[in-house]
Structures are given as C-alpha cells and as structure tokens.
PDB file of N, CA and C in Angstrom:
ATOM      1  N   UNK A   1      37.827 -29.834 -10.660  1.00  0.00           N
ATOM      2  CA  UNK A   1      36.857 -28.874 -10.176  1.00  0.00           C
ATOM      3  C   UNK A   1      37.393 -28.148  -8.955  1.00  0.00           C
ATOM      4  N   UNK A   2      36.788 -27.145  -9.004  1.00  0.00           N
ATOM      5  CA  UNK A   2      37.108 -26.379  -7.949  1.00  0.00           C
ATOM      6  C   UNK A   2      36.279 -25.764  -6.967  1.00  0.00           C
ATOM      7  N   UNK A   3      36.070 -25.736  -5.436  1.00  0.00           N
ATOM      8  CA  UNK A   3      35.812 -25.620  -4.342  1.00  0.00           C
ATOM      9  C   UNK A   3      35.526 -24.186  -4.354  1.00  0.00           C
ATOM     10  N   UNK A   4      34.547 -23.433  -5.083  1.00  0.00           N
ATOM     11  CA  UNK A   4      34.452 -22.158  -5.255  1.00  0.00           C
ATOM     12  C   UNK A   4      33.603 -21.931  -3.957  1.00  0.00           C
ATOM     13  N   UNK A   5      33.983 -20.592  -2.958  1.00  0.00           N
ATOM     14  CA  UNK A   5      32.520 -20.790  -1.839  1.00  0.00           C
ATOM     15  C   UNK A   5      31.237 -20.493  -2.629  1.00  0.00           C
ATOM     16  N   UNK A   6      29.930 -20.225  -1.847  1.00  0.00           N
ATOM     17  CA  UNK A   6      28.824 -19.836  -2.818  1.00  0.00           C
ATOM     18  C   UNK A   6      28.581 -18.358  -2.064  1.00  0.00           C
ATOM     19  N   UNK A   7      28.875 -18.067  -3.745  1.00  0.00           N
ATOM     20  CA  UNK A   7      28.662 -16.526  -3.168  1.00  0.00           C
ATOM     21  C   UNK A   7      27.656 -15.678  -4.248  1.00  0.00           C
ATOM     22  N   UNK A   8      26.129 -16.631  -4.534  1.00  0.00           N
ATOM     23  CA  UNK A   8      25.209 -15.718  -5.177  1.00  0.00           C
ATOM     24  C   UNK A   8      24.736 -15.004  -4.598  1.00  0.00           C
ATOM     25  N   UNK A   9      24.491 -13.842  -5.569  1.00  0.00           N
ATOM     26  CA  UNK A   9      23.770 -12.885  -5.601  1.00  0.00           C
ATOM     27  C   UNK A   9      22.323 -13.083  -5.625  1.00  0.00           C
ATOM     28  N   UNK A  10      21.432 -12.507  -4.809  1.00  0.00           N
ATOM     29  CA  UNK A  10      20.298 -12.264  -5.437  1.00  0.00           C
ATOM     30  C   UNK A  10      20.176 -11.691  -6.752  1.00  0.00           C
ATOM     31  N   UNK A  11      18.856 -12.266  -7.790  1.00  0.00           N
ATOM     32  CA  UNK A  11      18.925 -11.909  -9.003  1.00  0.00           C
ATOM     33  C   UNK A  11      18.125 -11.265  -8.781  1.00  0.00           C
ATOM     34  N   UNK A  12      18.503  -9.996 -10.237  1.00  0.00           N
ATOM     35  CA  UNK A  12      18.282  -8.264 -10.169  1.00  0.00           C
ATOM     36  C   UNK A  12      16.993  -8.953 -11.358  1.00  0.00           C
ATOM     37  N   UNK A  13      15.702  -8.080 -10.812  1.00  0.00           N
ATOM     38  CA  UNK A  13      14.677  -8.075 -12.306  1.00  0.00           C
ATOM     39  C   UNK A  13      14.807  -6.662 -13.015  1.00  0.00           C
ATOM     40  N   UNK A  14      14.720  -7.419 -14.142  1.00  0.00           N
ATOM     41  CA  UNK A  14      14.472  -6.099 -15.101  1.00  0.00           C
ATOM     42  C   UNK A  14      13.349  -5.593 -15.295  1.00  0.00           C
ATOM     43  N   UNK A  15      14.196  -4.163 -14.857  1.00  0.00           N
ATOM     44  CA  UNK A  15      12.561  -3.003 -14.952  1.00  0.00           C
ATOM     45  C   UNK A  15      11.605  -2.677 -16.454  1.00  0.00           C
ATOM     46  N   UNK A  16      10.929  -3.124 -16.265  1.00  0.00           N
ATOM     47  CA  UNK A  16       9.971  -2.645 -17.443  1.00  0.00           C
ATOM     48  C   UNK A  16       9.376  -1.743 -17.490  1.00  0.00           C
ATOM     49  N   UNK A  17       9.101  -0.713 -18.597  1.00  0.00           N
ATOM     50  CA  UNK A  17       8.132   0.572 -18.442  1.00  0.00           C
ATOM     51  C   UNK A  17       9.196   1.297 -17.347  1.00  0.00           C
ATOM     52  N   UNK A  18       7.638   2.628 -17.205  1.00  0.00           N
ATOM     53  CA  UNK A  18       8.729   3.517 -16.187  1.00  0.00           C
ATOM     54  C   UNK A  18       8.815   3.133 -14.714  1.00  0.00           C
ATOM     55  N   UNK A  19       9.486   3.016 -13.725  1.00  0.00           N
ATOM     56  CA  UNK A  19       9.159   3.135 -12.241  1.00  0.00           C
ATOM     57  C   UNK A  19       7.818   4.046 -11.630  1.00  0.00           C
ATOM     58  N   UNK A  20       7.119   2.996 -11.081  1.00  0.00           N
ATOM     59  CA  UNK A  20       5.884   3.868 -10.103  1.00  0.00           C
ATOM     60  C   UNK A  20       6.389   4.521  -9.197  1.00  0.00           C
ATOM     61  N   UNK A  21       5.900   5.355  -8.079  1.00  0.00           N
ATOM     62  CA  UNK A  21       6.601   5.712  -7.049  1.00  0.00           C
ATOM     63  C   UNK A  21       5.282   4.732  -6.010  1.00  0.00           C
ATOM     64  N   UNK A  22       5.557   4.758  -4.920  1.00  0.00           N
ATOM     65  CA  UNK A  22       4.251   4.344  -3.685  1.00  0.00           C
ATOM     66  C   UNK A  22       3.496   4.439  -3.878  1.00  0.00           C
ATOM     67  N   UNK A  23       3.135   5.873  -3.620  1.00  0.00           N
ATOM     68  CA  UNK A  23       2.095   6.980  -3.685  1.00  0.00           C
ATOM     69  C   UNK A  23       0.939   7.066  -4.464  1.00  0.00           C
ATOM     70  N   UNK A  24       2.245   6.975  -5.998  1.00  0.00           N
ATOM     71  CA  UNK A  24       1.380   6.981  -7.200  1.00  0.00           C
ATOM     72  C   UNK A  24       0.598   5.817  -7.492  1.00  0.00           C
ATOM     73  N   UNK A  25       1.198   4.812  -7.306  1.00  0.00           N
ATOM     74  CA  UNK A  25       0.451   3.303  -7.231  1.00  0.00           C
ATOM     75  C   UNK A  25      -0.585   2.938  -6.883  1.00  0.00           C
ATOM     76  N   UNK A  26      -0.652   3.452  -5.287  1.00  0.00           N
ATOM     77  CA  UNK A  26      -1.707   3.491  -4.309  1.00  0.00           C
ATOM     78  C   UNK A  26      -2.503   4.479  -4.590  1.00  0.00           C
ATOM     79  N   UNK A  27      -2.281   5.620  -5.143  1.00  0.00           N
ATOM     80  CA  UNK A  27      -3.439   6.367  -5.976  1.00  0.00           C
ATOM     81  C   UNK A  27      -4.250   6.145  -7.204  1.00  0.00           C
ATOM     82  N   UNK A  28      -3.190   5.393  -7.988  1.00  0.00           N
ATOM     83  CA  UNK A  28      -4.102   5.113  -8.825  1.00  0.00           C
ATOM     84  C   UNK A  28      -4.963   3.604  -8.650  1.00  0.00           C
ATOM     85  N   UNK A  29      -4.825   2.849  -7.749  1.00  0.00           N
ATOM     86  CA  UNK A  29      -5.467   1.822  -7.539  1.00  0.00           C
ATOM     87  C   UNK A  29      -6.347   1.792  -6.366  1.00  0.00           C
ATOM     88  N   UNK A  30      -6.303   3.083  -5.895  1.00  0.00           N
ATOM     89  CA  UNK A  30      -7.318   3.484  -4.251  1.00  0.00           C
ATOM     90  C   UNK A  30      -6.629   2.536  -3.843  1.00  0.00           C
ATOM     91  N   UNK A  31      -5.039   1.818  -3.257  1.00  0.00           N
ATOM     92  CA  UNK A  31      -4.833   0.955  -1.839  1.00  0.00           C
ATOM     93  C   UNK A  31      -4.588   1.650  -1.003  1.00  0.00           C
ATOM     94  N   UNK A  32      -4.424   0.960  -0.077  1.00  0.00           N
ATOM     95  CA  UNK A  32      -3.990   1.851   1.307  1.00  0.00           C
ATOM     96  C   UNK A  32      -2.556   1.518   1.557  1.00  0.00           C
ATOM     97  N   UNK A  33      -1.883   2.693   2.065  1.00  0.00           N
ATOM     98  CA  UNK A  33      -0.454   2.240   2.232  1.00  0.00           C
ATOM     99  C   UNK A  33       0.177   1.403   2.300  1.00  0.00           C
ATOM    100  N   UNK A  34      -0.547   0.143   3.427  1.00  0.00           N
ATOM    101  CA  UNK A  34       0.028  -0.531   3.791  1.00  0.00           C
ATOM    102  C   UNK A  34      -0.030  -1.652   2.659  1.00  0.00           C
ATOM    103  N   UNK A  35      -1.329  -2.069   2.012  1.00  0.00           N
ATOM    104  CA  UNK A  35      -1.342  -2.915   0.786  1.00  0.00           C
ATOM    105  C   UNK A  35      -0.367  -2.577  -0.433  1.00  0.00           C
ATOM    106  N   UNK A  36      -0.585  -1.366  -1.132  1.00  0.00           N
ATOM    107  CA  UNK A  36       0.650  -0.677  -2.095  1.00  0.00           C
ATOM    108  C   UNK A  36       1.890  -0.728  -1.479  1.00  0.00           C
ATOM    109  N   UNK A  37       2.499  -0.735  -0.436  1.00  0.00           N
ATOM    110  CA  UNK A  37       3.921  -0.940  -0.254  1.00  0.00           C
ATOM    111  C   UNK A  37       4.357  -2.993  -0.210  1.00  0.00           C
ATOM    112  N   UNK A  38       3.259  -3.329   0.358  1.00  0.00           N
ATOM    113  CA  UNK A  38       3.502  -4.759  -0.193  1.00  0.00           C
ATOM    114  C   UNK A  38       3.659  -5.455  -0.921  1.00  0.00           C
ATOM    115  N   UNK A  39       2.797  -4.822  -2.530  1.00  0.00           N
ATOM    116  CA  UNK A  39       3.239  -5.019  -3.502  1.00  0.00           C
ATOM    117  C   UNK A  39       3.643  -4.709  -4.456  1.00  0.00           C
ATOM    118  N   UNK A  40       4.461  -3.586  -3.973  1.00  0.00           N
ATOM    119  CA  UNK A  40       5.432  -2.768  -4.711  1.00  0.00           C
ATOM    120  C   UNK A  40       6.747  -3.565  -4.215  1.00  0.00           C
ATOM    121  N   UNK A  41       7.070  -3.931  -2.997  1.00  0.00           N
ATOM    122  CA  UNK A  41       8.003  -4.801  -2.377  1.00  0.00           C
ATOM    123  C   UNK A  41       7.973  -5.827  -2.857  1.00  0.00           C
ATOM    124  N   UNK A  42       7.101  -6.723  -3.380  1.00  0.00           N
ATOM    125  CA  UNK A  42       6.898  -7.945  -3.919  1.00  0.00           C
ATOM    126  C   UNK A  42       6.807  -7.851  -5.195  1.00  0.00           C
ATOM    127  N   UNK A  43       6.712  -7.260  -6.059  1.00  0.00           N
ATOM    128  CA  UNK A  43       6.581  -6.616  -7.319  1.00  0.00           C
ATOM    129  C   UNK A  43       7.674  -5.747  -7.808  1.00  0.00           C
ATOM    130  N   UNK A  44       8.396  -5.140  -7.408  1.00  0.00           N
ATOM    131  CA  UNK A  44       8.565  -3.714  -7.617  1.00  0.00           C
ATOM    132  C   UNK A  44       8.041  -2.918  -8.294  1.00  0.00           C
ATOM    133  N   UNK A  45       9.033  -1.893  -8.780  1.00  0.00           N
ATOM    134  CA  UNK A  45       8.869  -0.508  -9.367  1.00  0.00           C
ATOM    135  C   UNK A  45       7.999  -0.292 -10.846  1.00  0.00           C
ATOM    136  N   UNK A  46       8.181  -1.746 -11.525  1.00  0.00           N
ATOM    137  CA  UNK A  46       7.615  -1.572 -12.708  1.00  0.00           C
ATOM    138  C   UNK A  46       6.461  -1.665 -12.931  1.00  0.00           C
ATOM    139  N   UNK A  47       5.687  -0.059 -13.201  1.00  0.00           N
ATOM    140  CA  UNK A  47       4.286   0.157 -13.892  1.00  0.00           C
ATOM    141  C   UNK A  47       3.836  -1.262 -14.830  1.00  0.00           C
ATOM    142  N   UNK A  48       4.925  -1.065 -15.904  1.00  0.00           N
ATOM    143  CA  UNK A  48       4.226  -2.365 -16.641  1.00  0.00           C
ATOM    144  C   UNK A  48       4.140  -3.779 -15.895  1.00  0.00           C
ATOM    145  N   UNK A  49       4.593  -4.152 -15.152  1.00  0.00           N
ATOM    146  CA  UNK A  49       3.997  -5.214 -14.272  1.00  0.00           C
ATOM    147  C   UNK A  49       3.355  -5.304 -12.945  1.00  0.00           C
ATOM    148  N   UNK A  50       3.524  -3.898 -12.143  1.00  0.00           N
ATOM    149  CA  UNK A  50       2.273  -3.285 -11.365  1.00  0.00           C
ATOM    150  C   UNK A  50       0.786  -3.239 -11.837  1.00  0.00           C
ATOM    151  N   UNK A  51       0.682  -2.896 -13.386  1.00  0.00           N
ATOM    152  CA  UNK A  51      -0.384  -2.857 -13.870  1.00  0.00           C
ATOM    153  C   UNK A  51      -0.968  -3.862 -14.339  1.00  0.00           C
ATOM    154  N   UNK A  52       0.197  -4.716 -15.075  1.00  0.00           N
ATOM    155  CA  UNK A  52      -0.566  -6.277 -14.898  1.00  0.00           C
ATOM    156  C   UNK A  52      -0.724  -7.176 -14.137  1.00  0.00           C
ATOM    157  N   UNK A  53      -0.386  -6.541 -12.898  1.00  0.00           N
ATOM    158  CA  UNK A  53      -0.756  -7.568 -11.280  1.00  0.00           C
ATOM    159  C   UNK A  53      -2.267  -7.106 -11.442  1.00  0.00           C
ATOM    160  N   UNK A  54      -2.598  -5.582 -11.314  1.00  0.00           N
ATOM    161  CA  UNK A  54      -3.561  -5.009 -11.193  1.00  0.00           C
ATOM    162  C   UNK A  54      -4.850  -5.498 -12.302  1.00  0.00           C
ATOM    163  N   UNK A  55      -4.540  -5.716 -13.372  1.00  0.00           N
ATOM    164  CA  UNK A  55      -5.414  -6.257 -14.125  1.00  0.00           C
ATOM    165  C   UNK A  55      -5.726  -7.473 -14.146  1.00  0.00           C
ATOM    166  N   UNK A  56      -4.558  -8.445 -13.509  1.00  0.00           N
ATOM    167  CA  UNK A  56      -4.949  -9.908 -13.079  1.00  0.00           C
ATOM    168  C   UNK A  56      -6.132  -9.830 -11.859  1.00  0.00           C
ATOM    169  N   UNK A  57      -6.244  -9.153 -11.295  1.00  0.00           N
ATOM    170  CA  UNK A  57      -7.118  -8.892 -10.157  1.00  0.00           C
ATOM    171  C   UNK A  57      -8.241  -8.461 -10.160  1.00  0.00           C
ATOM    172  N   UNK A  58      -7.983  -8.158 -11.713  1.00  0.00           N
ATOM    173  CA  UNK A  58      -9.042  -7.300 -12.013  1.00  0.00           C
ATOM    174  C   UNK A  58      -9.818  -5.986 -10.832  1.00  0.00           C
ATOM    175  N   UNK A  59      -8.765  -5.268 -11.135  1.00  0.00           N
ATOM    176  CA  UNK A  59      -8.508  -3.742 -10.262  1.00  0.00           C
ATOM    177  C   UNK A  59      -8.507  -2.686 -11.349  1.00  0.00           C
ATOM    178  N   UNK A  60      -9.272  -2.111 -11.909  1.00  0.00           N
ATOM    179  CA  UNK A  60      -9.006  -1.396 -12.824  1.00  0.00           C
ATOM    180  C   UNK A  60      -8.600   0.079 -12.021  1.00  0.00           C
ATOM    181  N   UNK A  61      -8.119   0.678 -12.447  1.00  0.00           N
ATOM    182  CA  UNK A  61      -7.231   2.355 -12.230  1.00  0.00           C
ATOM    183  C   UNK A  61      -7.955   3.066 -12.037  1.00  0.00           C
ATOM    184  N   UNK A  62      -8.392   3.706 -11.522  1.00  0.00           N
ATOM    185  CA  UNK A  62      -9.574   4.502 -10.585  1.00  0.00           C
ATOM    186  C   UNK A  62      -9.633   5.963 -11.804  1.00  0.00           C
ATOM    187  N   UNK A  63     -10.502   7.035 -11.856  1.00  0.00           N
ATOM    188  CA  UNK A  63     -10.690   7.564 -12.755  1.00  0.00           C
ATOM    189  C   UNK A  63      -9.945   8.484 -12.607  1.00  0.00           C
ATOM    190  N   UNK A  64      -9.174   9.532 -13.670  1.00  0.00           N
ATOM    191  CA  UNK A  64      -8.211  10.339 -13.455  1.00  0.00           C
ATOM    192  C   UNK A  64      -9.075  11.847 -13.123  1.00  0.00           C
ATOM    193  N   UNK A  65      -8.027  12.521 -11.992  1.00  0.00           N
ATOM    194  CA  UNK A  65      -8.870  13.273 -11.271  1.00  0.00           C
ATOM    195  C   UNK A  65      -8.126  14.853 -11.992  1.00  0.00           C
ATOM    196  N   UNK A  66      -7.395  14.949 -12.840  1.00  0.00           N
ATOM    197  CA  UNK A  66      -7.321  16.397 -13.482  1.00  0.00           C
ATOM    198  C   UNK A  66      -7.791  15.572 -14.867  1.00  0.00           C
ATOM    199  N   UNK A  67      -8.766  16.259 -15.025  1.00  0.00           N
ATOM    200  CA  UNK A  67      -9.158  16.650 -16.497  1.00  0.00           C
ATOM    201  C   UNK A  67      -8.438  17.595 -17.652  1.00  0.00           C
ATOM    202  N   UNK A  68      -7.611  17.639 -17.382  1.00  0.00           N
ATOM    203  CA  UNK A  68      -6.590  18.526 -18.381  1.00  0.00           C
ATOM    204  C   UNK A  68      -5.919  17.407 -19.008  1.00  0.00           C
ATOM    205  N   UNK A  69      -5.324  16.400 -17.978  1.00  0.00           N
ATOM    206  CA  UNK A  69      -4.524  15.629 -18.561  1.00  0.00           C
ATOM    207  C   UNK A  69      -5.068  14.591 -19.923  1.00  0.00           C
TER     208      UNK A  69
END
C-alpha cells in the first residue's frame, strides 16, 4: 500500500432540471433574500430539488403574476 496524501475533493451534485437564479426562487416562493440565498446555498441551483424542498414544507409557488404566460 501506498501513503497517498488525502487530497478529496468536495463532491460535485448533480444538477437536476434547469438552474433557478436567487431572485427567481425567492419570487416564486415570496422569501426574503436572506432565507432564498440560504437555501439555494444549501440546496443549490436545482429547480427540481428547490421545488421539492418547497413542497416538503409545504410552500406552494405563489400565483403567477403575467397572465399571458
């Protein structure tokens, strides 16, 4: 055996769905900055598991505000 130093990496998660941005997160869930950047940091980027934090919490997505879409 060999005396390798330890040199891990933090492990990378795989993104699911598309990337949220902040903004968008915290808009669609009414948080306030400071809550949406916490768990976007603790969570990341991925909608599909942003949204199922959000539904564990039972936080549903606030109502969409253009009617076109």
């Amino acid at each position: 055996m060999t005396d390798a130093p330890n040199t891990a990496t933090p492990a990378r998660r795989v993104l699911r769905g598309r990337p949220y941005s902040i903004g968008e997160f915290a808009r669609k869930y009414r948080l306030d900055d400071k809550e949406a950047k916490r768990l976007y940091d603790k969570f990341g980027p991925s909608a599909t598991e942003l949204d199922l934090l959000m539904a564990a919490k039972r936080r549903p997505p606030g109502l969409p505000t253009n009617l076109d879409a």
